[in-house]
PDB file of N, CA and C in Angstrom:
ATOM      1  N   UNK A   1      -0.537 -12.210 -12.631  1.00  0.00           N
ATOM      2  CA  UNK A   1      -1.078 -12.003 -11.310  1.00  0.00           C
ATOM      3  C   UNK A   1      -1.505 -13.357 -10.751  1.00  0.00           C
ATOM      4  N   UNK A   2      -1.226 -13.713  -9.388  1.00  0.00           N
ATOM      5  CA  UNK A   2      -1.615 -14.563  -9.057  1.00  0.00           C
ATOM      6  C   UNK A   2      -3.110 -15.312  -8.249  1.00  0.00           C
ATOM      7  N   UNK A   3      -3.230 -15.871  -8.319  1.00  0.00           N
ATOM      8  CA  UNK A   3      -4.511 -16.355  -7.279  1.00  0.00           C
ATOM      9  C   UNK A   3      -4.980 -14.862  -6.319  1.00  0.00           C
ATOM     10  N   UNK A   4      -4.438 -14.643  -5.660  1.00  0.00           N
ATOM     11  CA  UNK A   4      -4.052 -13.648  -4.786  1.00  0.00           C
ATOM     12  C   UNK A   4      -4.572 -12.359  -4.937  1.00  0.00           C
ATOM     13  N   UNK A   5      -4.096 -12.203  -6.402  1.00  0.00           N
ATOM     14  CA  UNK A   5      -3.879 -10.983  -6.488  1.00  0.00           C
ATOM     15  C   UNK A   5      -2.402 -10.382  -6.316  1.00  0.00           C
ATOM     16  N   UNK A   6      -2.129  -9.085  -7.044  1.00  0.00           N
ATOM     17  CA  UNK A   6      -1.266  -8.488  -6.608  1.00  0.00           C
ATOM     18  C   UNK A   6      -0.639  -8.340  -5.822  1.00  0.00           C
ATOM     19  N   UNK A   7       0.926  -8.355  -5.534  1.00  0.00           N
ATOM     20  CA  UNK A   7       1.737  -8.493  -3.982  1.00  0.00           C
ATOM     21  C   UNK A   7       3.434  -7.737  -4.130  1.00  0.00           C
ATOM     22  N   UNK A   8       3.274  -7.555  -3.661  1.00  0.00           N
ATOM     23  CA  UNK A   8       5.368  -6.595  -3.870  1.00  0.00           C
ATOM     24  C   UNK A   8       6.083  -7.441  -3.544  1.00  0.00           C
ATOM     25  N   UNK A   9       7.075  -7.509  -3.894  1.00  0.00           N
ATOM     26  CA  UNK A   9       8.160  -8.554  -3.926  1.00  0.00           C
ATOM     27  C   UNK A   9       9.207  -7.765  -2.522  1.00  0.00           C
ATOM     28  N   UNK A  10       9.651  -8.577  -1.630  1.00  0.00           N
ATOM     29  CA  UNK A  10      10.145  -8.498  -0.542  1.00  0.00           C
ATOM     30  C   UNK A  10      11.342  -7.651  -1.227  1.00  0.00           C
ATOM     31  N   UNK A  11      12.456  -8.075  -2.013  1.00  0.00           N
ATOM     32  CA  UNK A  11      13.989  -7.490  -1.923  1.00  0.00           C
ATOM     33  C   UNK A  11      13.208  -5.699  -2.205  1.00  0.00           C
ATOM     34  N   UNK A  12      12.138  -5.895  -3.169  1.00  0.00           N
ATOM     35  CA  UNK A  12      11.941  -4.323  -4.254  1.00  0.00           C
ATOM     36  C   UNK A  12      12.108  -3.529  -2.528  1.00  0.00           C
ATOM     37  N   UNK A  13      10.445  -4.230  -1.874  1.00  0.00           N
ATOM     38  CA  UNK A  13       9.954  -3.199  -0.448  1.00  0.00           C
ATOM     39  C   UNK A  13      11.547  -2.922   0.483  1.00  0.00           C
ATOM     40  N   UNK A  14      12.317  -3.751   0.678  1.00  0.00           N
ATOM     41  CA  UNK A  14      13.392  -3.412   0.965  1.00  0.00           C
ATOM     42  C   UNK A  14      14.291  -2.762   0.705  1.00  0.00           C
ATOM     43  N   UNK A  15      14.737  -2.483  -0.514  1.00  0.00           N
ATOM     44  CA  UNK A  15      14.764  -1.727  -1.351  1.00  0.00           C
ATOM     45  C   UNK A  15      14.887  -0.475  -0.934  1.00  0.00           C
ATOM     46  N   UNK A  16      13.569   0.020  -0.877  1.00  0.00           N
ATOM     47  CA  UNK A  16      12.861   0.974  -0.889  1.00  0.00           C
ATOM     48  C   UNK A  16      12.910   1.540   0.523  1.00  0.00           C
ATOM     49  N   UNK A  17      12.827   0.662   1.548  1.00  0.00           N
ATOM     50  CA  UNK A  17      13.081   1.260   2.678  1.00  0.00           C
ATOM     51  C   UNK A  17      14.212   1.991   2.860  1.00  0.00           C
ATOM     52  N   UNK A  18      15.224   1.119   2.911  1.00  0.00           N
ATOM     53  CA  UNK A  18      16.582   1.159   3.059  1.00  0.00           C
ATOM     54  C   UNK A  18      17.267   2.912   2.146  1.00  0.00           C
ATOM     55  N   UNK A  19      16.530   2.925   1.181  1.00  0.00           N
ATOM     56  CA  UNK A  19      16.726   4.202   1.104  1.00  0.00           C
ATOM     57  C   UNK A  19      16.830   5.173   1.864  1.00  0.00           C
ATOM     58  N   UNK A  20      15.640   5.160   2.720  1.00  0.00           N
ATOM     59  CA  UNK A  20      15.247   6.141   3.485  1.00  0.00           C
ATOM     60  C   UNK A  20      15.514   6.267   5.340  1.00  0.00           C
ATOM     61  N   UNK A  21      16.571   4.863   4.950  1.00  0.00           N
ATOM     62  CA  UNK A  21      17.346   4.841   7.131  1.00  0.00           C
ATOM     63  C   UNK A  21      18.413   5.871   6.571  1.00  0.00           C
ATOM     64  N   UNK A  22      19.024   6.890   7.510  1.00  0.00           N
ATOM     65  CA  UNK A  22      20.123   7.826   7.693  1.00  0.00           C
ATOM     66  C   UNK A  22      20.894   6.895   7.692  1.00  0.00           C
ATOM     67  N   UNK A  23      21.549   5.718   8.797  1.00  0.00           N
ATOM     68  CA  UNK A  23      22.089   5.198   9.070  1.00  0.00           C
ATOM     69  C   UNK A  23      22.648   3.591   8.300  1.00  0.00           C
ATOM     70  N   UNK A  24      23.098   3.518   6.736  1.00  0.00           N
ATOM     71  CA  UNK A  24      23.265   3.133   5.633  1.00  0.00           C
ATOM     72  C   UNK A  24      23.606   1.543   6.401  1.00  0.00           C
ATOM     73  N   UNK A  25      24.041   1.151   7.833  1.00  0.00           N
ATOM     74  CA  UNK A  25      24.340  -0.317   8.349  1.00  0.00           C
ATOM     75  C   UNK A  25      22.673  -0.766   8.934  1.00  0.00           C
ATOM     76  N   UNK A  26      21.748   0.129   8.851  1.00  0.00           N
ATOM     77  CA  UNK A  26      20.362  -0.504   9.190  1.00  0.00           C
ATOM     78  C   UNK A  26      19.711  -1.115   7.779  1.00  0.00           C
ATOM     79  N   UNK A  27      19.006  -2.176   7.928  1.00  0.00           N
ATOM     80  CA  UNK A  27      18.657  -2.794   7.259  1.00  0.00           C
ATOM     81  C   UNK A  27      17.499  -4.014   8.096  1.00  0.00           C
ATOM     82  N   UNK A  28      16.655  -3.963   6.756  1.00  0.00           N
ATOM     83  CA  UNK A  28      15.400  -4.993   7.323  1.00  0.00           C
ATOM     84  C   UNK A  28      15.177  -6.193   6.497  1.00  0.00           C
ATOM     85  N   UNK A  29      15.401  -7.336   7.554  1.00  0.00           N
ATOM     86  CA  UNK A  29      15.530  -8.905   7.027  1.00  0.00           C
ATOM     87  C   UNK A  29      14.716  -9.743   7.305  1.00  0.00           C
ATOM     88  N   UNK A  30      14.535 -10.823   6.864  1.00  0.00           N
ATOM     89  CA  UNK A  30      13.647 -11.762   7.422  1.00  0.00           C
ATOM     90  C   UNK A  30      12.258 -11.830   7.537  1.00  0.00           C
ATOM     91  N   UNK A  31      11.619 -12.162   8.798  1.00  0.00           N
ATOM     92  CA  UNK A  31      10.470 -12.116   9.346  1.00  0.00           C
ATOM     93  C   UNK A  31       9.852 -10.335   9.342  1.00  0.00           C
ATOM     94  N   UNK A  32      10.841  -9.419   9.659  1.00  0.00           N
ATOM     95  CA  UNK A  32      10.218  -8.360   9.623  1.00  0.00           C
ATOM     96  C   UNK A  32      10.253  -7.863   8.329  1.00  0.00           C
ATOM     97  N   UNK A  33      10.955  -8.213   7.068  1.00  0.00           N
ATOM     98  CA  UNK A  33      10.554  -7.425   5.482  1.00  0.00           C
ATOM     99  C   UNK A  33       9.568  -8.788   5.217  1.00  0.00           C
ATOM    100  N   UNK A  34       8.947  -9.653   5.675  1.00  0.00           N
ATOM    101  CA  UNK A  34       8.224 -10.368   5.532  1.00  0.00           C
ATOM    102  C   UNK A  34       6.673  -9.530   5.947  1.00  0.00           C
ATOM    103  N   UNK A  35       6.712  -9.274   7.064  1.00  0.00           N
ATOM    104  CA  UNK A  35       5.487  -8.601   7.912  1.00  0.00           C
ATOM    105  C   UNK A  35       5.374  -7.017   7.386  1.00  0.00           C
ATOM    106  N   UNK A  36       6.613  -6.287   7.070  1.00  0.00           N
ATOM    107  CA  UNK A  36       6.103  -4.941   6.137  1.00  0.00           C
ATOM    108  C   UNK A  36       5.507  -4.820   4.850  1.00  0.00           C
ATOM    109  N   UNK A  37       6.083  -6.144   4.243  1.00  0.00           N
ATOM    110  CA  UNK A  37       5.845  -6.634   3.071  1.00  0.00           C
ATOM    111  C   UNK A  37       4.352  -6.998   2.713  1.00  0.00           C
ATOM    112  N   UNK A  38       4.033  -7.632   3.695  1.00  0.00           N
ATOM    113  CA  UNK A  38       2.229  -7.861   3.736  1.00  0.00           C
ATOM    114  C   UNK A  38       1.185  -6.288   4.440  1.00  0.00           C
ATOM    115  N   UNK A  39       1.893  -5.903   4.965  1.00  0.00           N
ATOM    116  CA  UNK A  39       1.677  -4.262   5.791  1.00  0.00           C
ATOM    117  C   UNK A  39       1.185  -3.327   4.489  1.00  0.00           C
ATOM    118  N   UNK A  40       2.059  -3.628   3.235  1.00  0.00           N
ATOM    119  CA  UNK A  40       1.996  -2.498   2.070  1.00  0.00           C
ATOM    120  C   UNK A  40       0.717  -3.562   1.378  1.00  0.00           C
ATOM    121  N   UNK A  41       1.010  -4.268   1.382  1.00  0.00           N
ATOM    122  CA  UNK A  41      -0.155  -5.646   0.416  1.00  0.00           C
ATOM    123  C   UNK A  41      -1.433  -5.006   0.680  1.00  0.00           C
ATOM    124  N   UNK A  42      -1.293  -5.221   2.228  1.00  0.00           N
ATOM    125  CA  UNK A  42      -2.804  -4.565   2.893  1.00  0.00           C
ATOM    126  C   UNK A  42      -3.341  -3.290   2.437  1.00  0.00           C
ATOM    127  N   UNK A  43      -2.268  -2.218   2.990  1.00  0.00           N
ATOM    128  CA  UNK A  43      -2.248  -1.103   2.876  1.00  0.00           C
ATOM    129  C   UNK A  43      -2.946  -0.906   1.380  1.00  0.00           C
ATOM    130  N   UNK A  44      -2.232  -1.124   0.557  1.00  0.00           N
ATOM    131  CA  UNK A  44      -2.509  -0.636  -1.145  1.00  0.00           C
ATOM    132  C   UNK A  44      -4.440  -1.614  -1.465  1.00  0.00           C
ATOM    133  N   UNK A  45      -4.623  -2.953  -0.569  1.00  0.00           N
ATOM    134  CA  UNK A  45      -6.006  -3.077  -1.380  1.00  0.00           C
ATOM    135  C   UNK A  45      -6.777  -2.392  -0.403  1.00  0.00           C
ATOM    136  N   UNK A  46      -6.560  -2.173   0.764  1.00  0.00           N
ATOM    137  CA  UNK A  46      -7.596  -1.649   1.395  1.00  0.00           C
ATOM    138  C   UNK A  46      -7.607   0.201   0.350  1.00  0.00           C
ATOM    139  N   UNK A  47      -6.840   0.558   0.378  1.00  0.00           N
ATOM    140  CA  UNK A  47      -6.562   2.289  -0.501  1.00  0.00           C
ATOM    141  C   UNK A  47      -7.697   1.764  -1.914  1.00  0.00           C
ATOM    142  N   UNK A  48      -7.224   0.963  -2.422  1.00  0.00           N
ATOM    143  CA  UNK A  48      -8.258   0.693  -3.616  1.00  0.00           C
ATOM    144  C   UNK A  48      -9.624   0.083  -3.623  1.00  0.00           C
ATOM    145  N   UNK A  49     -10.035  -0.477  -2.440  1.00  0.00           N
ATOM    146  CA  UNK A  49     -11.656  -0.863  -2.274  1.00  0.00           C
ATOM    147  C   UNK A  49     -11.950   0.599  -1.926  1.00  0.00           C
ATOM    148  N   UNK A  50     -11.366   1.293  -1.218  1.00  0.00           N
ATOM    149  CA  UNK A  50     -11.948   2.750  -0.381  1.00  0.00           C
ATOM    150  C   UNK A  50     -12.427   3.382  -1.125  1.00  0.00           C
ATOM    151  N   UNK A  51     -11.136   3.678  -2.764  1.00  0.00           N
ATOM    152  CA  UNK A  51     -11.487   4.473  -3.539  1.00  0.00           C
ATOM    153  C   UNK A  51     -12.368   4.037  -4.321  1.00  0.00           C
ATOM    154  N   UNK A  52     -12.248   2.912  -4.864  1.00  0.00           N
ATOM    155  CA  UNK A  52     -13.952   2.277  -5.683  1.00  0.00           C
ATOM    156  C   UNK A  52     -14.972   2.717  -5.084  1.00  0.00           C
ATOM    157  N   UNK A  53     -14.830   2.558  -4.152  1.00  0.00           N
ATOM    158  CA  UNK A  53     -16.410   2.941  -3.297  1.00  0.00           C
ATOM    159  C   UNK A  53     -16.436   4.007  -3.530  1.00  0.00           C
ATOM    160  N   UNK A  54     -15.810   5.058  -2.990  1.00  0.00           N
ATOM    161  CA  UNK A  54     -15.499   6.335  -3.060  1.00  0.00           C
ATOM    162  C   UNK A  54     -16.269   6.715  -4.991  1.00  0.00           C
ATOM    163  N   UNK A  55     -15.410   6.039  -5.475  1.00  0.00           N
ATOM    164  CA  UNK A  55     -16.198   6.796  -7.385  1.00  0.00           C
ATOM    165  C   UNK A  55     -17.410   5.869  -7.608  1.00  0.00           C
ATOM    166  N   UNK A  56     -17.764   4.984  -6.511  1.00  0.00           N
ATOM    167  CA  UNK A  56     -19.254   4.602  -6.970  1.00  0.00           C
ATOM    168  C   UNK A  56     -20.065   5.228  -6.180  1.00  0.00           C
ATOM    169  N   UNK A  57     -19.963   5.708  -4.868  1.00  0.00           N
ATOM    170  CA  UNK A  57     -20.906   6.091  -4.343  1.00  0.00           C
ATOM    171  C   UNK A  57     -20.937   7.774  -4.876  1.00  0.00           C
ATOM    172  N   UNK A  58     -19.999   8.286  -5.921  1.00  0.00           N
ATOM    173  CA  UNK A  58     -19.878   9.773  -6.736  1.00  0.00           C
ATOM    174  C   UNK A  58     -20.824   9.364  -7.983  1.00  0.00           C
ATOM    175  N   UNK A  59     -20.881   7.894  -8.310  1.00  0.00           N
ATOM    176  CA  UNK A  59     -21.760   7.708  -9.415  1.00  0.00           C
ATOM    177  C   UNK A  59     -20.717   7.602 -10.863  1.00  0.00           C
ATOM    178  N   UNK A  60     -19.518   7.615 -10.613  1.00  0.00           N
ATOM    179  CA  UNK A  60     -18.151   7.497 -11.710  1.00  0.00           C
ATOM    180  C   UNK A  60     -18.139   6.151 -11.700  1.00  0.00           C
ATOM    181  N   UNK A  61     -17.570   5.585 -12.990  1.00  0.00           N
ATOM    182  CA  UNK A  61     -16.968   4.389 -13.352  1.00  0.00           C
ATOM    183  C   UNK A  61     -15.521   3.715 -13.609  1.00  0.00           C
ATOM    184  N   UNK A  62     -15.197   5.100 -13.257  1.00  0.00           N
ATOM    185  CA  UNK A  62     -13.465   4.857 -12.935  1.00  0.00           C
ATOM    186  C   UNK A  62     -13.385   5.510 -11.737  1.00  0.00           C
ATOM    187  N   UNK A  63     -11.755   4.873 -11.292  1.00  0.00           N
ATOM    188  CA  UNK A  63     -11.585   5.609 -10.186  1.00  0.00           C
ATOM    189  C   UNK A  63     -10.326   6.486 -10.550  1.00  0.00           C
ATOM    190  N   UNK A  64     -10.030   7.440  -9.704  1.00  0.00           N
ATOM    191  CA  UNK A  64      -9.243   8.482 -10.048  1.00  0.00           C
ATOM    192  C   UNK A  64      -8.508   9.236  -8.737  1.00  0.00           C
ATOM    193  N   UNK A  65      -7.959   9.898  -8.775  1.00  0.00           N
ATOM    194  CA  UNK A  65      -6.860  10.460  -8.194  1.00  0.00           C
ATOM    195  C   UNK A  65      -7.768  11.188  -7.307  1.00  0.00           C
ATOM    196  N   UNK A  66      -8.838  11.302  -7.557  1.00  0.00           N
ATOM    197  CA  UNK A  66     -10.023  12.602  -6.765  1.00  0.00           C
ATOM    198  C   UNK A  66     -10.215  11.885  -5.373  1.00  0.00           C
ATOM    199  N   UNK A  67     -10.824  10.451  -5.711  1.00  0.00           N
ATOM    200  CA  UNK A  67     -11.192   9.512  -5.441  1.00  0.00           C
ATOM    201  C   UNK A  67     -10.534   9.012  -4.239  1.00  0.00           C
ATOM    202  N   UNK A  68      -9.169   8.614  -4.462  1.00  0.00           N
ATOM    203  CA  UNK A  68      -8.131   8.140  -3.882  1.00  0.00           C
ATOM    204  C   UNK A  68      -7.956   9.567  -2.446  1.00  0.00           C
ATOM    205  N   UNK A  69      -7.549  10.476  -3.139  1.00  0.00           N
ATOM    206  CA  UNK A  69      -7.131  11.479  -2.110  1.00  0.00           C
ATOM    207  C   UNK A  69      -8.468  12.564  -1.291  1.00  0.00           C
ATOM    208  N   UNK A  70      -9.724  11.864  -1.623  1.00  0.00           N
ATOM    209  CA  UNK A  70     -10.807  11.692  -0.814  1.00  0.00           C
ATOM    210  C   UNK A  70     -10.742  10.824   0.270  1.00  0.00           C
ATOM    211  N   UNK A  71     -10.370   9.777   0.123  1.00  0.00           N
ATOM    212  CA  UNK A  71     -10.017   8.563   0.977  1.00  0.00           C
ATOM    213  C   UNK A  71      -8.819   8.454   2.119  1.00  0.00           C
ATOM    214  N   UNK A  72      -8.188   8.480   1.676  1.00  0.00           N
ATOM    215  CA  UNK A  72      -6.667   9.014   2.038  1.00  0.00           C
ATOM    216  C   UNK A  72      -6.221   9.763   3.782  1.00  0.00           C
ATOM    217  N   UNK A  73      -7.013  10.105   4.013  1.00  0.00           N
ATOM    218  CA  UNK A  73      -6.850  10.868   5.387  1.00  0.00           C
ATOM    219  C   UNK A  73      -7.697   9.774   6.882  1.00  0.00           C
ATOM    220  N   UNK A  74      -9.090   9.308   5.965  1.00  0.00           N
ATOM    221  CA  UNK A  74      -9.308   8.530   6.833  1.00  0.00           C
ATOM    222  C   UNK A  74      -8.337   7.022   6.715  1.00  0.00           C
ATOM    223  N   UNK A  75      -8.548   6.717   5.885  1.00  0.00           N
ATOM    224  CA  UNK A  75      -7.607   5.522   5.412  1.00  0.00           C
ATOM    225  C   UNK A  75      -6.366   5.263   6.328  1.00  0.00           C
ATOM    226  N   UNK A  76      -5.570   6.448   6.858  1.00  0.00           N
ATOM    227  CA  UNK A  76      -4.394   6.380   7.106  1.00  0.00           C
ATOM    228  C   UNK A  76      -4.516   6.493   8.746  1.00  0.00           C
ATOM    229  N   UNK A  77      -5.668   7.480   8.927  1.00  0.00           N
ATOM    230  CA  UNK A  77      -5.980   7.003  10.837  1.00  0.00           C
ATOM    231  C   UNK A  77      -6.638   5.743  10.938  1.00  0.00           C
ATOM    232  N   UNK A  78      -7.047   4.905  10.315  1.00  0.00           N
ATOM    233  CA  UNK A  78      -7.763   3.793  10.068  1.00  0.00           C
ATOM    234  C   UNK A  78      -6.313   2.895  10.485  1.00  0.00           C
ATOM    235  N   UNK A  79      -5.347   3.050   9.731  1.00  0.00           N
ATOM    236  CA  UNK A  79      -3.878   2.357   9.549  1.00  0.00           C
ATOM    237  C   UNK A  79      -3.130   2.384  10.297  1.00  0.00           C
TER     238      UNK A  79
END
């Protein structure tokens, strides 16, 4: 892990999109799998400070799936 922290690797998130266009000649390059790429970065630490909080302010020392999908609804109008 780096300085940073945790980060997805551009080709994987692409990848992954590209699965899911109908249209198999769309594809995302450059500057924009650059900017989705940091979009999920965000996305995933902000989901995991939420849920920490979330199992500390329950008084738990792990966090858990409870946790997470407590979070999850605001998280995503937040997004």
């Amino acid at each position: 892990m780096s300085a940073k922290g945790a980060t997805f690797k551009k080709n994987t998130v692409g990848a992954v999109l590209e699965q899911y266009f109908k249209d198999k000649k769309v594809s995302v390059k450059g500057n924009a799998l650059i900017l989705v790429t940091e979009l999920f970065r965000v996305f995933v630490k902000e989901a995991l400070s939420r849920a920490a909080d979330q199992a500390k302010n329950e008084g738990d020392t792990r966090v858990t799936i409870e946790h997470f999908e407590k979070i999850l609804a605001q998280l995503l109008l937040d997004m």
